[in-house]
PDB file of N, CA and C in Angstrom:
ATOM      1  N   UNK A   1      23.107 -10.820  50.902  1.00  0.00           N
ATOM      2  CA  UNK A   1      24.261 -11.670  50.999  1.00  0.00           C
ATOM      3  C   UNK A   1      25.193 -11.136  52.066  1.00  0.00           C
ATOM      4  N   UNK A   2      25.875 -12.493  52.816  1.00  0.00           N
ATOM      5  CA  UNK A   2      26.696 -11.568  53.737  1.00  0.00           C
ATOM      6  C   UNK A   2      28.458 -11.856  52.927  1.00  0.00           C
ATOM      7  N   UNK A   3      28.990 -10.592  53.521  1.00  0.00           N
ATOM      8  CA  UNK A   3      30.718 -10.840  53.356  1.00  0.00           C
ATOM      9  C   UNK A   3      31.527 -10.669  54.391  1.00  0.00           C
ATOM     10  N   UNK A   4      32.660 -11.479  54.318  1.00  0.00           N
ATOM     11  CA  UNK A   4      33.525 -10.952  55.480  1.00  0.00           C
ATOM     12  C   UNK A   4      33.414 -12.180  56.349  1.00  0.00           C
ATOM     13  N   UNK A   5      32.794 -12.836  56.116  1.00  0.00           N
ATOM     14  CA  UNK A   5      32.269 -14.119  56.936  1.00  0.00           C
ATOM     15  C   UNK A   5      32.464 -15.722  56.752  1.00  0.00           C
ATOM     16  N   UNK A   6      32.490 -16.590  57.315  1.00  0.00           N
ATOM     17  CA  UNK A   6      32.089 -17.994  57.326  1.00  0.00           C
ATOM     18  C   UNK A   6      30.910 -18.560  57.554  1.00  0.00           C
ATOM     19  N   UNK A   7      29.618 -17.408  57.957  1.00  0.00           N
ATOM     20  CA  UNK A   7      29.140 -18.050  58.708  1.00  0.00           C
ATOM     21  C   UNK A   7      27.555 -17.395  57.955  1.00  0.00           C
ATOM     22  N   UNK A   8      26.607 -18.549  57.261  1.00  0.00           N
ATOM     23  CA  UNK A   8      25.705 -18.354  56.793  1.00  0.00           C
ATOM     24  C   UNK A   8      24.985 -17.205  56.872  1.00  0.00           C
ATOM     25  N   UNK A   9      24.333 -16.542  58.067  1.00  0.00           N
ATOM     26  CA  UNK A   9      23.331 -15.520  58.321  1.00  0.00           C
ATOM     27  C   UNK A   9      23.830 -14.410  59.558  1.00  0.00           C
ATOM     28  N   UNK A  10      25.455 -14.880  59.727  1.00  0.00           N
ATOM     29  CA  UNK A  10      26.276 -14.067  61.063  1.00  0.00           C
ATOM     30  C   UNK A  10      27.457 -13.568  60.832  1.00  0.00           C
ATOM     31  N   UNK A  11      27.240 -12.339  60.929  1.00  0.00           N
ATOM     32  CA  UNK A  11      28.829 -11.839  61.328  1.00  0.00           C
ATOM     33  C   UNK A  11      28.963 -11.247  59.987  1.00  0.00           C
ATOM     34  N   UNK A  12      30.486 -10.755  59.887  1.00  0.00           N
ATOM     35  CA  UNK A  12      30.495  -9.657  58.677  1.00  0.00           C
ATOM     36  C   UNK A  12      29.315  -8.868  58.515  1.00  0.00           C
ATOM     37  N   UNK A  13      29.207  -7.946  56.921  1.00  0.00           N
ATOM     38  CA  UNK A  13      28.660  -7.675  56.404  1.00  0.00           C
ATOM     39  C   UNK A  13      27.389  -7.863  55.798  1.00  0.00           C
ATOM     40  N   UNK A  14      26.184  -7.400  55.701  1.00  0.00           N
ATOM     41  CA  UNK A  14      24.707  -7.363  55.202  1.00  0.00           C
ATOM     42  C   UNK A  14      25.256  -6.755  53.802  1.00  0.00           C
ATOM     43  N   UNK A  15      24.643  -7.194  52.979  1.00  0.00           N
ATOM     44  CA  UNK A  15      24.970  -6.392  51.443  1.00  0.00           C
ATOM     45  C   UNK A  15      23.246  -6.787  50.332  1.00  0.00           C
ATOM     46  N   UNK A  16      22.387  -5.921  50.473  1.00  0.00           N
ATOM     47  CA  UNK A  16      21.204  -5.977  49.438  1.00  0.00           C
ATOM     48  C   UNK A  16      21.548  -6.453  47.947  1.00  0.00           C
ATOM     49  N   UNK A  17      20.952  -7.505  47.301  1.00  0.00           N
ATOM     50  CA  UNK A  17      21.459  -7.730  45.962  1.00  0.00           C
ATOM     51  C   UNK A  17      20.050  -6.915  45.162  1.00  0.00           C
ATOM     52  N   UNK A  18      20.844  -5.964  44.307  1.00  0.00           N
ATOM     53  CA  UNK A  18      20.412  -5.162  43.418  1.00  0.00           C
ATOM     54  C   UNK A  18      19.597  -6.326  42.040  1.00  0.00           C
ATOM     55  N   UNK A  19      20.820  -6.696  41.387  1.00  0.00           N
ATOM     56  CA  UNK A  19      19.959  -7.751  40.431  1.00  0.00           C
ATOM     57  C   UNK A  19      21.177  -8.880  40.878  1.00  0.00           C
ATOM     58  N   UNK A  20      21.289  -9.896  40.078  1.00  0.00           N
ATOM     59  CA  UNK A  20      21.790 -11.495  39.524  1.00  0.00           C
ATOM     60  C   UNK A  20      21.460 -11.677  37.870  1.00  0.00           C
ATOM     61  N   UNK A  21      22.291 -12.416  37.521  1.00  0.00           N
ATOM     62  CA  UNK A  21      22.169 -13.262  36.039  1.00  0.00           C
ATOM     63  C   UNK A  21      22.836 -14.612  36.587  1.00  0.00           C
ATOM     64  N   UNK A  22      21.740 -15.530  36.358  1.00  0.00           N
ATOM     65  CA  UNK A  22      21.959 -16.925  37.149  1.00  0.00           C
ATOM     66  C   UNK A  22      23.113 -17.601  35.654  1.00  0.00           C
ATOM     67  N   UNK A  23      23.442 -18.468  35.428  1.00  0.00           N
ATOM     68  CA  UNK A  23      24.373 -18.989  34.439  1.00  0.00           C
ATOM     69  C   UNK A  23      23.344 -19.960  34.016  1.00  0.00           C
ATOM     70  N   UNK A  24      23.229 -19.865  32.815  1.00  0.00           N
ATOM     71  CA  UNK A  24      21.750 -19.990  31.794  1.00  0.00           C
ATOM     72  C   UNK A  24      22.012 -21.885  31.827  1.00  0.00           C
ATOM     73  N   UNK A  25      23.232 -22.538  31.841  1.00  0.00           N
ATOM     74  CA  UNK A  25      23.569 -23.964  32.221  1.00  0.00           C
ATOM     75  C   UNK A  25      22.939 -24.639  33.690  1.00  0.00           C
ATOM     76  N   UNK A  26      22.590 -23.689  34.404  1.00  0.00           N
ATOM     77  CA  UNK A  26      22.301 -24.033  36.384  1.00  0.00           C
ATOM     78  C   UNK A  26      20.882 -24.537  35.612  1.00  0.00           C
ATOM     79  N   UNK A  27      20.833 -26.066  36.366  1.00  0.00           N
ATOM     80  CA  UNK A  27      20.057 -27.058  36.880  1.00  0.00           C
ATOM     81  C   UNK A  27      19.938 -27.178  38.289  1.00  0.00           C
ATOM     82  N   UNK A  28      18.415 -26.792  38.483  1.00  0.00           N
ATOM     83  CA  UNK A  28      17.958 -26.534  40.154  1.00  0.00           C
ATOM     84  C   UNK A  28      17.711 -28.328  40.418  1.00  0.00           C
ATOM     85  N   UNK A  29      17.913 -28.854  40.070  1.00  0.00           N
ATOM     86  CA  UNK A  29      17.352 -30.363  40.665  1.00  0.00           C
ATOM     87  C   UNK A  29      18.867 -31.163  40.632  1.00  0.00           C
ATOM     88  N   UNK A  30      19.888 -30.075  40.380  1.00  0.00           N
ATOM     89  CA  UNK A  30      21.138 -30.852  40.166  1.00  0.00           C
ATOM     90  C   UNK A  30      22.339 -30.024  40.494  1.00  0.00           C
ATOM     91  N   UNK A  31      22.366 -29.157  42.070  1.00  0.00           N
ATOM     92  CA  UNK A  31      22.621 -27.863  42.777  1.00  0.00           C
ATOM     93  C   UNK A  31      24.438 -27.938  42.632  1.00  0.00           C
ATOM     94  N   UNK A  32      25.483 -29.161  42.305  1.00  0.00           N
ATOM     95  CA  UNK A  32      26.653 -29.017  41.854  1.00  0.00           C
ATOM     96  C   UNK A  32      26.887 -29.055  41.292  1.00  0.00           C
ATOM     97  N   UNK A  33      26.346 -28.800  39.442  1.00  0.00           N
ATOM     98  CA  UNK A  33      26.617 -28.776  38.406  1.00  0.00           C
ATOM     99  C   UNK A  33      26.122 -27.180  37.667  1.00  0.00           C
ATOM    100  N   UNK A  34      27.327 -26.395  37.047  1.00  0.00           N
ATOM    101  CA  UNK A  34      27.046 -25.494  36.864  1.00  0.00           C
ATOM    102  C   UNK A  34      26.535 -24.220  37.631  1.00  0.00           C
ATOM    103  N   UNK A  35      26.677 -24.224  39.082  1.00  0.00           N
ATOM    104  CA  UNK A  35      26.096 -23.459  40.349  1.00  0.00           C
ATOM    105  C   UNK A  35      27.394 -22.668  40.323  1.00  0.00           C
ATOM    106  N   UNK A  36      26.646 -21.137  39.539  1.00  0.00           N
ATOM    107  CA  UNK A  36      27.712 -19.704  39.641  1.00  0.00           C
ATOM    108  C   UNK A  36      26.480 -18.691  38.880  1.00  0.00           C
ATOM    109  N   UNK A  37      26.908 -17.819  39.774  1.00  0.00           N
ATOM    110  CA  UNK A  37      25.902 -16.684  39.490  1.00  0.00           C
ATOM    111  C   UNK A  37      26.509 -15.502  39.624  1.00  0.00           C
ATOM    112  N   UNK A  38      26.040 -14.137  39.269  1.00  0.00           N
ATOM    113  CA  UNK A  38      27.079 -12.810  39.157  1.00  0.00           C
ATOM    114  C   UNK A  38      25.885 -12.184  39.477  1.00  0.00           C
ATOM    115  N   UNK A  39      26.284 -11.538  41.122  1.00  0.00           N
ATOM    116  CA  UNK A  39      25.212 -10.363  42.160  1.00  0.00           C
ATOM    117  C   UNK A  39      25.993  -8.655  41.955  1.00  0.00           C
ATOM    118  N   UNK A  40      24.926  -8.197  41.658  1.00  0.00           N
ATOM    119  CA  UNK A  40      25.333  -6.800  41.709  1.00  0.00           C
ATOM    120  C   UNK A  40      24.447  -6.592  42.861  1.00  0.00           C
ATOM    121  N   UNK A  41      25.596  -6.160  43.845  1.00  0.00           N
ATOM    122  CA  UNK A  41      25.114  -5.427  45.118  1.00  0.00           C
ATOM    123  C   UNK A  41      24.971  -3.969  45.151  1.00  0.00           C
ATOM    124  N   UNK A  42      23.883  -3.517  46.178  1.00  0.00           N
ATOM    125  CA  UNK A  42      23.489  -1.993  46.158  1.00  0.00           C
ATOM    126  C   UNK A  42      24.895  -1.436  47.166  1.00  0.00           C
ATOM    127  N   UNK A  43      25.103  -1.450  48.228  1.00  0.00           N
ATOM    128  CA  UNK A  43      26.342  -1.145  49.203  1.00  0.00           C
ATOM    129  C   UNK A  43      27.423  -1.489  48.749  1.00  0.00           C
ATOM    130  N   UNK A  44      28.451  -0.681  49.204  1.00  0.00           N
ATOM    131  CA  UNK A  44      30.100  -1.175  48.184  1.00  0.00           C
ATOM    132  C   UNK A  44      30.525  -1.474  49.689  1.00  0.00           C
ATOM    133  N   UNK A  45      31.169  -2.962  48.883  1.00  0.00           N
ATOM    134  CA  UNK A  45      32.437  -3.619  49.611  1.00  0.00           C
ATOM    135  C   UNK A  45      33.349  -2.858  50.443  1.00  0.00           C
ATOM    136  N   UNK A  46      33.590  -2.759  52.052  1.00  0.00           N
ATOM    137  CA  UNK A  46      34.575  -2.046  52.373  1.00  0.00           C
ATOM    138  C   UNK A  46      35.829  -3.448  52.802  1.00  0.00           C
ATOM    139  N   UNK A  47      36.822  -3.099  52.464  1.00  0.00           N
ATOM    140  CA  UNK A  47      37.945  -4.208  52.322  1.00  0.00           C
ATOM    141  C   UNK A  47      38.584  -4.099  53.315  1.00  0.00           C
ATOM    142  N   UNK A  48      39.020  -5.515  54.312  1.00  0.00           N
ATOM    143  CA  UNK A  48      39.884  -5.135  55.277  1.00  0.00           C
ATOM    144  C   UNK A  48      40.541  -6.193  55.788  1.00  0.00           C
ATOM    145  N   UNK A  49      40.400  -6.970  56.731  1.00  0.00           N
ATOM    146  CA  UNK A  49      40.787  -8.205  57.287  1.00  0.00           C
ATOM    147  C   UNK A  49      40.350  -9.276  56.786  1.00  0.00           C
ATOM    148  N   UNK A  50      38.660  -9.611  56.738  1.00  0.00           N
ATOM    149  CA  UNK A  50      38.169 -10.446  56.342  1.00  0.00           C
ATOM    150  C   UNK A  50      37.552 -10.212  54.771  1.00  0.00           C
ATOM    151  N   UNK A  51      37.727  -9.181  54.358  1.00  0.00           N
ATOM    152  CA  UNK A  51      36.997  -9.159  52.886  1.00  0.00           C
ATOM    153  C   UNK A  51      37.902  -8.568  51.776  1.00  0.00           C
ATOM    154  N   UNK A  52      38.149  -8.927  50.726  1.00  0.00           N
ATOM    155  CA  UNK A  52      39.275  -8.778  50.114  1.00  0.00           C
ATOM    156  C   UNK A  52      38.464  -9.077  48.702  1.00  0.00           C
ATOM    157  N   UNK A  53      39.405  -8.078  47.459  1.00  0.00           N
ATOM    158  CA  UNK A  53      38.216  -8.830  46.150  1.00  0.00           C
ATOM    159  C   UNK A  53      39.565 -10.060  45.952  1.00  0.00           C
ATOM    160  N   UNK A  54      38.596 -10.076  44.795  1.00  0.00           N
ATOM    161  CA  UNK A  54      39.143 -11.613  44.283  1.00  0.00           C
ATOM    162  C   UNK A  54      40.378 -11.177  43.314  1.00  0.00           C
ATOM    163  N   UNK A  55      41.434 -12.241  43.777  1.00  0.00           N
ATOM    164  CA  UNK A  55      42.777 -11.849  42.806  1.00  0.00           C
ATOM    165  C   UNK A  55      42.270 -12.735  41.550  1.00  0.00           C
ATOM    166  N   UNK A  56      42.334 -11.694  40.363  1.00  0.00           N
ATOM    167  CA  UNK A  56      41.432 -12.758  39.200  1.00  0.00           C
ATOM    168  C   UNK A  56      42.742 -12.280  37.831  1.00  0.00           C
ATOM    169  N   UNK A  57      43.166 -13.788  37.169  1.00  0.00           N
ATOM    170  CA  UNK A  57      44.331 -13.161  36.450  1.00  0.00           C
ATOM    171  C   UNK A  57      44.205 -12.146  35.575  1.00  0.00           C
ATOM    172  N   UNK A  58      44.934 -11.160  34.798  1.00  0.00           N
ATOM    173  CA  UNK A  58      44.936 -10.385  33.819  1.00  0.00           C
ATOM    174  C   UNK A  58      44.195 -11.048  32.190  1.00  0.00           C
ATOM    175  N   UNK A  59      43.404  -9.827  32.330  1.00  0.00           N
ATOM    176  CA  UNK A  59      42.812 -10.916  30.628  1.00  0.00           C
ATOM    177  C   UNK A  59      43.460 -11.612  29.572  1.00  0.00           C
ATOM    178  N   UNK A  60      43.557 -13.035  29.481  1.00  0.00           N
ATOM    179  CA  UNK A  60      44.172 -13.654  28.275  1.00  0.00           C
ATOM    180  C   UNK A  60      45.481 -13.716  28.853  1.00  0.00           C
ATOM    181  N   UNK A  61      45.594 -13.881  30.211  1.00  0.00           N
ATOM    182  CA  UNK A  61      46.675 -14.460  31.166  1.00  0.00           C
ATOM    183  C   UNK A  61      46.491 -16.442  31.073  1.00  0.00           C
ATOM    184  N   UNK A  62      47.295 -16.655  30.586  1.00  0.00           N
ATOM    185  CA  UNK A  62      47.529 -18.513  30.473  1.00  0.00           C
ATOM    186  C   UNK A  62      47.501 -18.831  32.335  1.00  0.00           C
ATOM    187  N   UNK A  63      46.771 -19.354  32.475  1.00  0.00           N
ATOM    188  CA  UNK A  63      47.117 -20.687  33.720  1.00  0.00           C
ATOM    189  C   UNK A  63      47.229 -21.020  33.808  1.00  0.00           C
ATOM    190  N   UNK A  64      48.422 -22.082  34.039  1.00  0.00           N
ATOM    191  CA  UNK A  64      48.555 -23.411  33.871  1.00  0.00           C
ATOM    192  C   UNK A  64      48.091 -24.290  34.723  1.00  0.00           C
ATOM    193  N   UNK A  65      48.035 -25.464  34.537  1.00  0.00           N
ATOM    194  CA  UNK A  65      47.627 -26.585  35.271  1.00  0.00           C
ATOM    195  C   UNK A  65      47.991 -26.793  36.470  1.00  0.00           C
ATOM    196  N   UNK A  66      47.278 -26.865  37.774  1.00  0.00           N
ATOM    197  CA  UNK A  66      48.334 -26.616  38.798  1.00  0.00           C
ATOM    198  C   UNK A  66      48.739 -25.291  39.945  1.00  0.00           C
ATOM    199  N   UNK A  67      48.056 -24.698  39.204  1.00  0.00           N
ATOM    200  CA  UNK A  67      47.999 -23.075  39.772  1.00  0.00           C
ATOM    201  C   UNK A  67      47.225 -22.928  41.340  1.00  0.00           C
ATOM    202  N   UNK A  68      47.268 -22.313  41.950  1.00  0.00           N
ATOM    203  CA  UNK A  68      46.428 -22.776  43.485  1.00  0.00           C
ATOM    204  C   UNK A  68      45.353 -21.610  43.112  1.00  0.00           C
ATOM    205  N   UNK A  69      44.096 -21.505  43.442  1.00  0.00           N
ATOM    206  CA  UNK A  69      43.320 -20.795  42.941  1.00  0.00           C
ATOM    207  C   UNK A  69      42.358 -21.060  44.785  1.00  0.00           C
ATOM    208  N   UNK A  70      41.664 -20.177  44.336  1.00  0.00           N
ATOM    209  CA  UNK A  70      40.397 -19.678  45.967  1.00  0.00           C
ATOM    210  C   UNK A  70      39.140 -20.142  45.497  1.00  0.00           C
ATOM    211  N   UNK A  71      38.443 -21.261  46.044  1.00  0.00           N
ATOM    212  CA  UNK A  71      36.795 -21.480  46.078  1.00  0.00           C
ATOM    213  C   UNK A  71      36.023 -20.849  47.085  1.00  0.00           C
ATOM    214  N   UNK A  72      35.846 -20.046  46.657  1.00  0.00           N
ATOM    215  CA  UNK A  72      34.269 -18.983  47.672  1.00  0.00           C
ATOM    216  C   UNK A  72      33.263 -19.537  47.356  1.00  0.00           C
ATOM    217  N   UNK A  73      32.367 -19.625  48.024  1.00  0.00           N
ATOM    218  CA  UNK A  73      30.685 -19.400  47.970  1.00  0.00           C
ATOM    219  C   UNK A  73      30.072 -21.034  48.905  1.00  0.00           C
ATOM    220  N   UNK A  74      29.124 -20.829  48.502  1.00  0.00           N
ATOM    221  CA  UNK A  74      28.623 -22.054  49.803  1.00  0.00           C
ATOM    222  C   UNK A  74      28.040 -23.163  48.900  1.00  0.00           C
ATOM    223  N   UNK A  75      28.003 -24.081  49.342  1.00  0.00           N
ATOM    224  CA  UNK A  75      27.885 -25.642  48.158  1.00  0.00           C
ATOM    225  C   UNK A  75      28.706 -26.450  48.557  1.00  0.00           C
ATOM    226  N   UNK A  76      28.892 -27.660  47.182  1.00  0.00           N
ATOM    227  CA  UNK A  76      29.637 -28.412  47.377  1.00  0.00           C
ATOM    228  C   UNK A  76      30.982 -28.019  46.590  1.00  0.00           C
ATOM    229  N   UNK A  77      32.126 -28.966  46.849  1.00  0.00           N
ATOM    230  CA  UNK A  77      33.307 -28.645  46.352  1.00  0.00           C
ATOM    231  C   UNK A  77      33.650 -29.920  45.335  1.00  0.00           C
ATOM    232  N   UNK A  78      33.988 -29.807  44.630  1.00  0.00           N
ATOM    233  CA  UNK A  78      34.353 -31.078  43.910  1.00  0.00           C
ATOM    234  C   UNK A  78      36.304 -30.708  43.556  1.00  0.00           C
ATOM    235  N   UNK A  79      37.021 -31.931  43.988  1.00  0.00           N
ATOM    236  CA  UNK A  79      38.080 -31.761  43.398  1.00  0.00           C
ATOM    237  C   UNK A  79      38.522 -32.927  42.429  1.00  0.00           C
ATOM    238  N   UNK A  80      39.205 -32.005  41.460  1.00  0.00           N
ATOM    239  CA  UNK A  80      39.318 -33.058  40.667  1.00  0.00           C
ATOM    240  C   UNK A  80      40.690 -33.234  40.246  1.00  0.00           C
TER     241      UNK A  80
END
């Protein structure tokens, strides 16, 4: 997987995926429904300009409706 990037197979970071646990709901014949997966990479993240972790709220932090939140990963987007 790359990071740091926009750009499918360029630029940023190379990162080896160690394992995945696909989300036991993902339907391959139906690629925007339920499409999220959790990669444990072998190389650690170095953070800087373009790569940053994810600001993710405090556990059993309320969100309300409305909140501006970050879509990463490559697919489709659905807003609703």
């Amino acid at each position: 997987m790359h990071a740091g990037s926009n750009h499918l197979i360029t630029n940023g970071t190379l990162h080896e995926v160690a394992s995945f646990i696909l989300n036991t709901g993902f339907n391959s014949s139906d690629f925007a429904s339920e499409d999220i997966a959790l990669l444990e990479v072998l190389q650690p993240f170095e953070f800087g300009e373009t790569t940053q972790p994810a600001k993710l709220p405090a556990q059993d932090e309320a969100t309300p409706g409305g909140s501006p939140a970050t879509v990463i990963g490559w697919g489709f987007v659905d807003v609703i």
